[in-house]
Protein backbone atom coordinates (compact mmCIF):
# COMPACT_ATOMS: atom_id res chain seq x y z
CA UNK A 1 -31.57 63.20 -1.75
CA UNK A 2 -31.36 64.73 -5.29
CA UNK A 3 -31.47 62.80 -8.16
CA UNK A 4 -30.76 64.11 -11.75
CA UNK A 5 -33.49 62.78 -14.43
CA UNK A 6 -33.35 62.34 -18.37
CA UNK A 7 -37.13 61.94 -19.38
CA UNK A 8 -38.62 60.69 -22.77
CA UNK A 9 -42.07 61.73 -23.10
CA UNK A 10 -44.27 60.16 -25.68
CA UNK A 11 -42.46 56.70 -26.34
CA UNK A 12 -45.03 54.40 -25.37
CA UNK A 13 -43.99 53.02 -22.16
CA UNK A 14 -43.38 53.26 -18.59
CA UNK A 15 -39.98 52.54 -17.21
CA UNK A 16 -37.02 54.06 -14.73
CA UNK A 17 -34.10 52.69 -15.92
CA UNK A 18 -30.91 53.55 -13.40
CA UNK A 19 -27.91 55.02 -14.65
CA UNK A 20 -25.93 55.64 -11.38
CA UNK A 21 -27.12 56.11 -7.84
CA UNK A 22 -28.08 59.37 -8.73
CA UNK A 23 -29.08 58.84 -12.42
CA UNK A 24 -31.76 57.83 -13.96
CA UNK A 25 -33.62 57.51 -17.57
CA UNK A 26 -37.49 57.47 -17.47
CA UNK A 27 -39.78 56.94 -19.98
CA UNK A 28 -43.26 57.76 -20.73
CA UNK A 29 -46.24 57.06 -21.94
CA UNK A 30 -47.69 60.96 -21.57
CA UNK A 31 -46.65 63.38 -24.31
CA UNK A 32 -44.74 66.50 -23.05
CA UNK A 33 -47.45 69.25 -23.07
CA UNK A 34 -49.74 71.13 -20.79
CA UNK A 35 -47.45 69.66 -18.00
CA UNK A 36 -48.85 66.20 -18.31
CA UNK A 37 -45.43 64.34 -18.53
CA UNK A 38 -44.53 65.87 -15.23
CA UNK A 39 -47.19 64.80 -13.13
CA UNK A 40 -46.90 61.31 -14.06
CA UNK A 41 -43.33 61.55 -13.88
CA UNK A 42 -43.43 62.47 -10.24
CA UNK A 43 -46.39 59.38 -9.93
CA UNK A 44 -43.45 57.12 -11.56
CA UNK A 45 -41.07 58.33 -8.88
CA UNK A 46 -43.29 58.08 -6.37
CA UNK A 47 -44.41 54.28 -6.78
CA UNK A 48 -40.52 53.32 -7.32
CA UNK A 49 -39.16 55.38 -3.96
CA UNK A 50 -42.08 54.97 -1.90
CA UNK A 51 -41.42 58.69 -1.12
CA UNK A 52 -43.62 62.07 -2.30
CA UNK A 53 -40.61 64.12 -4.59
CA UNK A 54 -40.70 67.28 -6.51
CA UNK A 55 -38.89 68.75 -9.48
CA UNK A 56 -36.28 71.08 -8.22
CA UNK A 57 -34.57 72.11 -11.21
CA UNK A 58 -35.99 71.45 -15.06
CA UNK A 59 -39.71 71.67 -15.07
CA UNK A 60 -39.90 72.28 -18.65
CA UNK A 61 -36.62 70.70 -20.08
CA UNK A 62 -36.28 66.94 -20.42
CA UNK A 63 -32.94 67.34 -18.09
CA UNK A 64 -34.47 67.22 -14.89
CA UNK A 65 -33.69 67.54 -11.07
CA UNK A 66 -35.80 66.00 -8.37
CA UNK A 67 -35.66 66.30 -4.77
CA UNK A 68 -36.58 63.06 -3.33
């Protein structure tokens, strides 16, 4: 399944908020450099789906894709 992703680095919390089945908002505490909002992006994803993903499509725009 692919999933399309709007991240918010830096805003001082950790949440997936859904959009649509395959929407989602996710925020985060990491800031976006040195690809530190990414991995705990995919560590979000991963303790909500249960399920390993990876970013498809994105990896340095906030307008992500993610293969879950």
């Amino acid at each position: 399944m692919i999933i399309q992703v709007k991240v918010y680095p830096s805003s001082g919390r950790e949440e997936i908020v859904k959009i649509s089945e395959k929407e989602y908002k996710v925020y985060l505490k990491k800031p976006a450099e040195n690809n530190k909002a990414n991995i705990e992006l995919l560590k979000l994803l991963k303790r909500h789906f249960k399920v390993d993903s990876k970013i498809i499509k994105g990896l340095r725009s906030r307008n992500k894709f993610i293969e879950i």
